[in-house]
Protein backbone atom coordinates (compact mmCIF):
# COMPACT_ATOMS: atom_id res chain seq x y z
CA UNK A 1 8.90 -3.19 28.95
CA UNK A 2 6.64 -5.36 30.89
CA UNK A 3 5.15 -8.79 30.75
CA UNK A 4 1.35 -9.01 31.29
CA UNK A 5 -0.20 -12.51 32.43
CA UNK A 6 -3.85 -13.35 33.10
CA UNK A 7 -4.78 -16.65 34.72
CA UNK A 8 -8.25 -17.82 34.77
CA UNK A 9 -10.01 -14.56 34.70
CA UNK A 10 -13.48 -14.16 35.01
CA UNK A 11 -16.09 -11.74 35.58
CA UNK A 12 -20.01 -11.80 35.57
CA UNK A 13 -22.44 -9.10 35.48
CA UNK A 14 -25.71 -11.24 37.59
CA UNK A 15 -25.81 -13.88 35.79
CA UNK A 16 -24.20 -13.34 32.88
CA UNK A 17 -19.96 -14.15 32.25
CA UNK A 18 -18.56 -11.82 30.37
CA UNK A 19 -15.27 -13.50 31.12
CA UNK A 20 -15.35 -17.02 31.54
CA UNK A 21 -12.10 -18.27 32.54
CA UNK A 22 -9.18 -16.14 30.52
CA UNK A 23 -5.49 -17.22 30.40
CA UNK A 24 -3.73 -14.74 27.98
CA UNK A 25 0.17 -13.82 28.30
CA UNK A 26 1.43 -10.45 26.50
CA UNK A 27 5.20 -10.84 26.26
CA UNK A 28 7.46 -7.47 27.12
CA UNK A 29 7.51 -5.36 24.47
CA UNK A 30 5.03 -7.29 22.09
CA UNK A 31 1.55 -5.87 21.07
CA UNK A 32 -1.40 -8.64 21.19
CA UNK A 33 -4.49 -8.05 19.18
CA UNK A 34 -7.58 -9.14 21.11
CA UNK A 35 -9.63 -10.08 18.45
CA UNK A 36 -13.27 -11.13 18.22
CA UNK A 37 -17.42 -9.87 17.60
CA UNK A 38 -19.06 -7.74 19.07
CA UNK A 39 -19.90 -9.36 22.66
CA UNK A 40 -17.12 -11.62 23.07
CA UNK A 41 -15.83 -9.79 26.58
CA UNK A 42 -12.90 -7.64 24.89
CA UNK A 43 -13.91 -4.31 26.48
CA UNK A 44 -14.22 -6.45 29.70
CA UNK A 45 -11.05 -7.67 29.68
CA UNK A 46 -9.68 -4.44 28.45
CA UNK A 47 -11.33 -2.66 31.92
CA UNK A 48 -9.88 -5.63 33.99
CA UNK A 49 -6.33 -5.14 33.41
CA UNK A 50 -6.96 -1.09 33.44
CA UNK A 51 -8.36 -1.87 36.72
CA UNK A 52 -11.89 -0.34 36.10
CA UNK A 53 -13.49 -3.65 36.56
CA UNK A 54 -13.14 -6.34 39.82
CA UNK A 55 -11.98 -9.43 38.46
CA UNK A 56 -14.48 -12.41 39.86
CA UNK A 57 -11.52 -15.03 39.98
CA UNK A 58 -8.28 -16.06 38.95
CA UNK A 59 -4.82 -13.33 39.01
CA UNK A 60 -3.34 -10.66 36.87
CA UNK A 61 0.24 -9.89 36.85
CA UNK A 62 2.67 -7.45 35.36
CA UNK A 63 6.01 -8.63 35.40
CA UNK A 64 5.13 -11.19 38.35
CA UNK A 65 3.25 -8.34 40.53
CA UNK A 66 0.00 -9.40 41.23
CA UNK A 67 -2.36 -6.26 40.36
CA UNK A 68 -5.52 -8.62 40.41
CA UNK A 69 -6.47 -11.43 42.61
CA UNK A 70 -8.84 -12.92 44.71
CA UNK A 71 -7.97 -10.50 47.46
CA UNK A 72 -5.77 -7.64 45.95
CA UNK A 73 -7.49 -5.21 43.38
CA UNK A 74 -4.81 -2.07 42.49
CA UNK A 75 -6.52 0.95 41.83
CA UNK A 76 -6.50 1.86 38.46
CA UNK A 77 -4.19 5.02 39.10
CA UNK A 78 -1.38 2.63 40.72
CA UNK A 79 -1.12 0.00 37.92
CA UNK A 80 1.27 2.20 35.81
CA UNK A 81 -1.41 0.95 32.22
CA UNK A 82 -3.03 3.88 30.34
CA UNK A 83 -6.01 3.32 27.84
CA UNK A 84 -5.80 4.96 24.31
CA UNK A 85 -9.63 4.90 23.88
CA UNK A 86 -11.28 5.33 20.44
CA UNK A 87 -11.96 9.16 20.81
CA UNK A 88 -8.29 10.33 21.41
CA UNK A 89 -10.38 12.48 24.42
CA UNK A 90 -7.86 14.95 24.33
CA UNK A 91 -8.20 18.25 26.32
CA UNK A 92 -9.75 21.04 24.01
CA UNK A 93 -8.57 23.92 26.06
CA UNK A 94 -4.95 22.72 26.06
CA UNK A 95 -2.31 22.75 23.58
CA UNK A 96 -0.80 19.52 22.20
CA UNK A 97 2.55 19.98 24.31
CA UNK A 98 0.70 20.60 27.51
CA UNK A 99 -1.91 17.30 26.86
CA UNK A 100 1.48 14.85 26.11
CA UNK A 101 2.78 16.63 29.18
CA UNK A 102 0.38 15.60 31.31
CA UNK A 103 0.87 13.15 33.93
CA UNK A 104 4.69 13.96 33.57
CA UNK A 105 6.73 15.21 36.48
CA UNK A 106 8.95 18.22 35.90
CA UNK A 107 11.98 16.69 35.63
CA UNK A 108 10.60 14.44 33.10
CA UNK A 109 9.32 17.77 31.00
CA UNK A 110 13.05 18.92 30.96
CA UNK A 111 14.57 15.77 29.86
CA UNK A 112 12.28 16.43 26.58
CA UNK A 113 10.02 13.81 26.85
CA UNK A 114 7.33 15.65 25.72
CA UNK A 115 9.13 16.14 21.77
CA UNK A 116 10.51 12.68 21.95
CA UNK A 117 7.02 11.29 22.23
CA UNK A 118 5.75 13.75 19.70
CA UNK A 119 8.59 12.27 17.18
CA UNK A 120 7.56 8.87 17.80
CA UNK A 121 4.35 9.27 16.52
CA UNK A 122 5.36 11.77 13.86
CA UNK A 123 4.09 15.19 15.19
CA UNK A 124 7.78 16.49 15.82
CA UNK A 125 6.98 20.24 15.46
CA UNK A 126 3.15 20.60 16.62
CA UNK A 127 3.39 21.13 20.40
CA UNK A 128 2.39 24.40 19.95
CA UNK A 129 -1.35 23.72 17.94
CA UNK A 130 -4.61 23.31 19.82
CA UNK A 131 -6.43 19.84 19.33
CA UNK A 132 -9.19 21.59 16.80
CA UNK A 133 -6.89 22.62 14.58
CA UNK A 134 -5.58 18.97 13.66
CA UNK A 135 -7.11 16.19 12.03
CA UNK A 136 -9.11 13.25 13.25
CA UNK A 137 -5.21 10.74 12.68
CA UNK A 138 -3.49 13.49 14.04
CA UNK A 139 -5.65 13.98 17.47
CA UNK A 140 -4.75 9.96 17.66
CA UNK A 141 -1.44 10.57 16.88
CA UNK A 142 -1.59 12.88 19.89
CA UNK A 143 -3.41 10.35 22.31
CA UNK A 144 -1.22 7.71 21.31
CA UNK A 145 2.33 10.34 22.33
CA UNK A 146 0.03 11.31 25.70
CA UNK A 147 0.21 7.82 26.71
CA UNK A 148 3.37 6.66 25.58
CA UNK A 149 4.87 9.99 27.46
CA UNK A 150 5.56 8.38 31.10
CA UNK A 151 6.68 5.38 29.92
CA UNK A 152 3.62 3.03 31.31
CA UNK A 153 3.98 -0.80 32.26
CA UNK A 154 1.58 -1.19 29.44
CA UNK A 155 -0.52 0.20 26.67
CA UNK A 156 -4.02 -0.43 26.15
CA UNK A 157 -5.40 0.37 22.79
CA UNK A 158 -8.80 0.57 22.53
CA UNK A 159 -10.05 0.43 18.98
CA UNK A 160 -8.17 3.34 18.28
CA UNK A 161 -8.44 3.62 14.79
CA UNK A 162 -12.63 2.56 14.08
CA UNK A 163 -13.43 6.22 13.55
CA UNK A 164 -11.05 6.99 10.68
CA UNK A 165 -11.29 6.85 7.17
CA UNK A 166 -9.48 3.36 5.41
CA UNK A 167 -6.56 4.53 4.55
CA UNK A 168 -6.22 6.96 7.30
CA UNK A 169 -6.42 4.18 9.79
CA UNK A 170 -4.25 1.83 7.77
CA UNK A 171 -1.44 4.49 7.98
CA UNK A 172 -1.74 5.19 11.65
CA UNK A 173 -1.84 2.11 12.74
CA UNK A 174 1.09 1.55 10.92
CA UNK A 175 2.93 4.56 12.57
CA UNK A 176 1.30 4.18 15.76
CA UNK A 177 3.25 0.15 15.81
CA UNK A 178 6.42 1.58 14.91
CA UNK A 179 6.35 4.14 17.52
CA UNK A 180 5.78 0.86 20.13
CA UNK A 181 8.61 -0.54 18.81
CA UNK A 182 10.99 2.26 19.21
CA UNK A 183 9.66 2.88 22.53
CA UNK A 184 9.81 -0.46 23.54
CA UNK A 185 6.08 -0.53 24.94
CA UNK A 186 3.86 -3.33 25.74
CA UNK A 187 0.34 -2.94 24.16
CA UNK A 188 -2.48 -4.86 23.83
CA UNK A 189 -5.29 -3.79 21.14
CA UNK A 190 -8.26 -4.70 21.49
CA UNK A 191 -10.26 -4.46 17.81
CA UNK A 192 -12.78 -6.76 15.70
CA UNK A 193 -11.57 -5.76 12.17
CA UNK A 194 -9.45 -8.76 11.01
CA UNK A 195 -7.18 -7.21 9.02
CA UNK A 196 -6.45 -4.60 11.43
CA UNK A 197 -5.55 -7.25 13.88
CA UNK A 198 -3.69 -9.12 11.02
CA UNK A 199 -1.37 -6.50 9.79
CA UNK A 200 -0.26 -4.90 12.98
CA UNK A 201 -0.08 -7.49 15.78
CA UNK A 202 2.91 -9.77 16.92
CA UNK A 203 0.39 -11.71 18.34
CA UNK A 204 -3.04 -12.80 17.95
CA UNK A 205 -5.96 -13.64 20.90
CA UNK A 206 -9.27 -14.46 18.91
CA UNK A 207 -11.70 -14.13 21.82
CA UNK A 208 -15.53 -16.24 21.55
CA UNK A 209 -18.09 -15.97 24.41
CA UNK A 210 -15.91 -15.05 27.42
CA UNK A 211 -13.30 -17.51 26.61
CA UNK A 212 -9.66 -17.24 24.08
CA UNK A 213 -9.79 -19.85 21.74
CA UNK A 214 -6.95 -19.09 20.75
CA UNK A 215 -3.86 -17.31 21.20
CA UNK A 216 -1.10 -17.26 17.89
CA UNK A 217 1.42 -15.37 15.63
CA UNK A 218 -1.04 -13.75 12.85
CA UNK A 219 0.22 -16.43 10.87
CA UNK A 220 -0.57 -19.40 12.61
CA UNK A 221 -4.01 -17.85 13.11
CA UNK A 222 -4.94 -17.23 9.42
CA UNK A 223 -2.93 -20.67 8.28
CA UNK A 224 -3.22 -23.23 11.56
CA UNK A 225 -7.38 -21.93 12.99
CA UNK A 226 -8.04 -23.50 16.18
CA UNK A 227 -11.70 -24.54 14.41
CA UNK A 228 -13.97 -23.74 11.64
CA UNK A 229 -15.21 -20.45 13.57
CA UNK A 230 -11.60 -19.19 14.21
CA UNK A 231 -11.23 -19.98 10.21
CA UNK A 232 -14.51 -18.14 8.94
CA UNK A 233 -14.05 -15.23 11.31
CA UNK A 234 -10.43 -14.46 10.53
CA UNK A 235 -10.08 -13.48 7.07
CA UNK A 236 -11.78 -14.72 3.86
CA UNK A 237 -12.87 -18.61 4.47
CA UNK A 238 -14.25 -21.61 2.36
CA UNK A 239 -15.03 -23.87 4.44
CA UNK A 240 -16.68 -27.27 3.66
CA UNK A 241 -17.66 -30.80 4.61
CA UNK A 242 -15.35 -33.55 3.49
CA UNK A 243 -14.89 -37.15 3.06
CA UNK A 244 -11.34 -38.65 4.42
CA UNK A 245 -9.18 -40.02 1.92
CA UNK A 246 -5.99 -42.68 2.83
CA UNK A 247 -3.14 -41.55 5.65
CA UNK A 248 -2.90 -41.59 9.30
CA UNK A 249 -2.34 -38.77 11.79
CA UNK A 250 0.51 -36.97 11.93
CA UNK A 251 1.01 -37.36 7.92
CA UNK A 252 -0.58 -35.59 4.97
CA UNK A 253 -3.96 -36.80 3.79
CA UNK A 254 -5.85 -36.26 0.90
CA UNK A 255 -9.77 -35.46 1.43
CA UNK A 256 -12.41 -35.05 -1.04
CA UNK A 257 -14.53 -32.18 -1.23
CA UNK A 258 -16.49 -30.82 -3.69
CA UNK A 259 -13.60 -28.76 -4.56
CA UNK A 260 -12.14 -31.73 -5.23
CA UNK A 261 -9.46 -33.37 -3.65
CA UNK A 262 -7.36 -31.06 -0.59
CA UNK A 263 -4.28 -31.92 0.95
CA UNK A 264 -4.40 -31.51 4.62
CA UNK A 265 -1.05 -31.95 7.08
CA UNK A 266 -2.73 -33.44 9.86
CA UNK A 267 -5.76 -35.33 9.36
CA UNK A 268 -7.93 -35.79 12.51
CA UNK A 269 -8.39 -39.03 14.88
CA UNK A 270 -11.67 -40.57 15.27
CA UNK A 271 -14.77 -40.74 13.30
CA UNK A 272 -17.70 -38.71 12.34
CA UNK A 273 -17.87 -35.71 9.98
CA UNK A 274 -15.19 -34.25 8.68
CA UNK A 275 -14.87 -29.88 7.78
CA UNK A 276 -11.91 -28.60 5.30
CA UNK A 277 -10.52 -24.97 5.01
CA UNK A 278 -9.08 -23.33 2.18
CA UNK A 279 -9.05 -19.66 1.41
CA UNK A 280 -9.98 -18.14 -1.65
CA UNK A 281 -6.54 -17.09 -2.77
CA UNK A 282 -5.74 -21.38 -2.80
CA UNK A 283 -8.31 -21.63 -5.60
CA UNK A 284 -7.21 -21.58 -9.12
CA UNK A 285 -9.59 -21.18 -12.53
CA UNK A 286 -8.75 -22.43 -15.65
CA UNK A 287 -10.24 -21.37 -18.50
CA UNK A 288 -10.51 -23.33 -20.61
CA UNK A 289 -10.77 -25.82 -17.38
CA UNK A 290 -7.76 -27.51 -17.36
CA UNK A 291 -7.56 -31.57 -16.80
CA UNK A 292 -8.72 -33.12 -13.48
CA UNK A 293 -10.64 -29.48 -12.68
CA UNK A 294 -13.92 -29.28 -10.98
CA UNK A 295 -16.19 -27.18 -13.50
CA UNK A 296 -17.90 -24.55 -12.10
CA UNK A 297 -19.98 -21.89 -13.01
CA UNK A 298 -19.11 -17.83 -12.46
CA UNK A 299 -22.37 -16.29 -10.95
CA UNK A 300 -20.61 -13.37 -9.59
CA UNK A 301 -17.66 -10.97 -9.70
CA UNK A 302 -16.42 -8.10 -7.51
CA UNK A 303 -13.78 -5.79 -8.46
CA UNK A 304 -11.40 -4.73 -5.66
CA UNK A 305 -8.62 -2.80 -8.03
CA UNK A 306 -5.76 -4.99 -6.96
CA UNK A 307 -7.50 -7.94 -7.47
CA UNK A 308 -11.55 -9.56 -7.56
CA UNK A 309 -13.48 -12.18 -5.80
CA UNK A 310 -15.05 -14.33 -8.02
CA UNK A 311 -18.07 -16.03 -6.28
CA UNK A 312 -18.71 -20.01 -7.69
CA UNK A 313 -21.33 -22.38 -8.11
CA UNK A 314 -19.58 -26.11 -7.84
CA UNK A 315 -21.97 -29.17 -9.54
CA UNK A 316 -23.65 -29.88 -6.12
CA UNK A 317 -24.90 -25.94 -5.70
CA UNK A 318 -22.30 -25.06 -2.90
CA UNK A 319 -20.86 -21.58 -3.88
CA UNK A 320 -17.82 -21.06 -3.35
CA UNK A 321 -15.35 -17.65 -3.77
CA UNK A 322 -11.75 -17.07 -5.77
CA UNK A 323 -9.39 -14.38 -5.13
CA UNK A 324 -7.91 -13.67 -8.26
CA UNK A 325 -4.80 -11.21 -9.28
CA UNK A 326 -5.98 -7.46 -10.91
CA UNK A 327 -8.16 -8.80 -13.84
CA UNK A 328 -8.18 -7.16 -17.18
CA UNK A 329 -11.93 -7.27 -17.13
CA UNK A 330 -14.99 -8.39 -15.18
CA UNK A 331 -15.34 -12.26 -15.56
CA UNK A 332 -18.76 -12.99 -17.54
CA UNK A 333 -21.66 -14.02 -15.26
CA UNK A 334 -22.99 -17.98 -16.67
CA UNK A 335 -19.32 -18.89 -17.82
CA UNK A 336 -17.57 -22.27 -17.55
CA UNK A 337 -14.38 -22.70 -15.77
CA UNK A 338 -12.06 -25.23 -14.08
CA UNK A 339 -11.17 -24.49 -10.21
CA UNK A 340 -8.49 -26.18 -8.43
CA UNK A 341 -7.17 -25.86 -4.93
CA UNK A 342 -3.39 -24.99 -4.39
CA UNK A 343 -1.62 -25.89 -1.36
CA UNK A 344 -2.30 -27.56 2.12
CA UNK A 345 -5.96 -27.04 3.70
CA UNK A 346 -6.67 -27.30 7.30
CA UNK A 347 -9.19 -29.61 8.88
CA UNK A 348 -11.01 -31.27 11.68
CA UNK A 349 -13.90 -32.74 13.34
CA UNK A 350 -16.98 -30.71 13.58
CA UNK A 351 -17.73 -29.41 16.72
CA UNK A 352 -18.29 -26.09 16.79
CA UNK A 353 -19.61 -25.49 12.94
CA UNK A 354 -18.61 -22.10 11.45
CA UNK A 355 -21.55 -19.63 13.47
């Protein structure tokens, strides 16, 4: 297990930063999500610590060695980090024992590596099959058991599971965390599907324009944004202007919206406008609408099986969605209902809007 540390990181291609000044720390053992859109400098920073790229400024370390620096650049083959990349790039012409075993020394090939990584990921029994006769998951599988093999510093996952099928990739990356865990590896996966990043990290770096804006459990990062992009780009968002009600910082507030009124935990200092979160599973219909409810008018409804997003017009036009439990039926397009929000909302001063 190693711990991974970037200070001030940057690097430009002319004169454009694709890294403007990163500070990200991957504790030993963990697996951070690097999360953000297309752009944002996550394959660059990916490259840097695999040592593909020159940093411009600033230090990486692993476990306090520097491996990047201002005058020190390890070659990639020294730094002890492999790259899971989104093809598993496997080698056709070799069996699945012989591409785990790669890399590995002999004495590391007797000790059995090769069938305890295969285990890990759930392939305890298929050294012997050639990559085209196994599935798209299972060639990942297979990637993930190559790198894991030698027992690397760290793990670098790159978007590993984009080309699979939904629930394909939801079960791998559910096996392919577990067998981190029981190896003990340090990983850092680099992705810009939400819940992918959500459901599988321990911890969370949302990545805008060169820069982390913010580094969190997956909790704190859904719940407690940094700002109104953080909130809008990770998961499901409503978010909307508000007026400040009575309370002072560091107490709950109550702000009005056209929602209606939200309860926030820590109202911003200062003055000027004022932005509100809530997700769509906070807001509540009524029907009929229940006392004190905004009324609001159902204009749309998708079905998702489990449950549906109903998508709201409130009385000032702003539309609005609610994530409801598995409906009986679709709700009627033009009907009348009460919404309510449940729970705390987050808010703050606008700064950065929600593009």
């Amino acid at each position: 297990m190693s711990r991974l540390e970037l200070r001030g990181v940057t690097r430009h291609y002319g004169p454009v930063a694709a890294l403007g000044g990163v500070d990200l720390t991957v504790p030993s053992g963990s697996l951070t999500a690097v999360l953000g859109p297309s752009g944002c400098g996550k394959t660059t920073l990916l490259r840097c610590v695999a040592g593909f790229e020159r940093i411009g400024a600033g230090e990486i370390t692993v476990d306090g060695r520097m491996i990047a620096g201002p005058a020190a650049h390890t070659p990639p083959q020294r730094r002890q980090i492999v790259i899971v990349p989104q093809e598993g790039a496997l080698f056709p012409h070799l069996s699945v024992r012989d591409n785990v075993a790669y890399g590995l020394s002999r004495a590391e090939r007797r000790r059995g590596r090769i069938d305890e990584a295969l285990s890990l990921v759930g392939l305890a029994g298929y050294g012997e099959r050639m990559p085209h006769q196994m599935s798209g998951g299972q060639q990942q599988r297979v990637a993930v058991a190559r790198a894991l093999a030698p027992r690397p510093s760290l793990i670098l996952l790159d978007e590993p599971f984009s080309a699979l099928d939904s629930g394909l990739r939801a079960e791998l990356r559910h096996d392919v965390r577990a067998a981190l865990r029981a190896d003990g590896a340090t990983g850092i996966l680099v992705t810009h599907d939400q819940g992918e990043a959500l459901s599988t990290a321990d911890r969370i770096a949302v990545m805008r324009e060169g820069v982390i804006v913010q580094d969190d459990s997956p909790t704190g990062v859904y719940h407690r944004p940094a700002d109104a992009w953080v909130a809008a780009f990770v998961g499901d968002a409503i978010v909307l202007p508000a007026q400040a009600g009575t309370g002072h910082r560091g107490d709950p507030a109550t702000v009005r919206t056209a929602l209606g009124p939200v309860t926030v935990a820590d109202l911003p200092a200062g003055h000027g406008p004022l932005t509100v979160l809530v997700r769509p599973e906070q807001v509540k219909i009524t029907t009929p609408p229940a006392p004190q409810a905004v009324i609001a008018t159902v204009i749309g409804d998708d079905f998702h099986g489990h449950d549906a997003l109903v998508t709201l017009e409130l009385p000032d036009g702003t539309h609005v969605t609610a994530r409801i439990p598995a409906p009986t039926g679709p709700m009627t397009t033009g009907t009348r209902v009460g919404v309510q929000v449940e729970g705390g909302g987050r808010a703050w001063r606008d700064q950065h809007g929600t593009g």
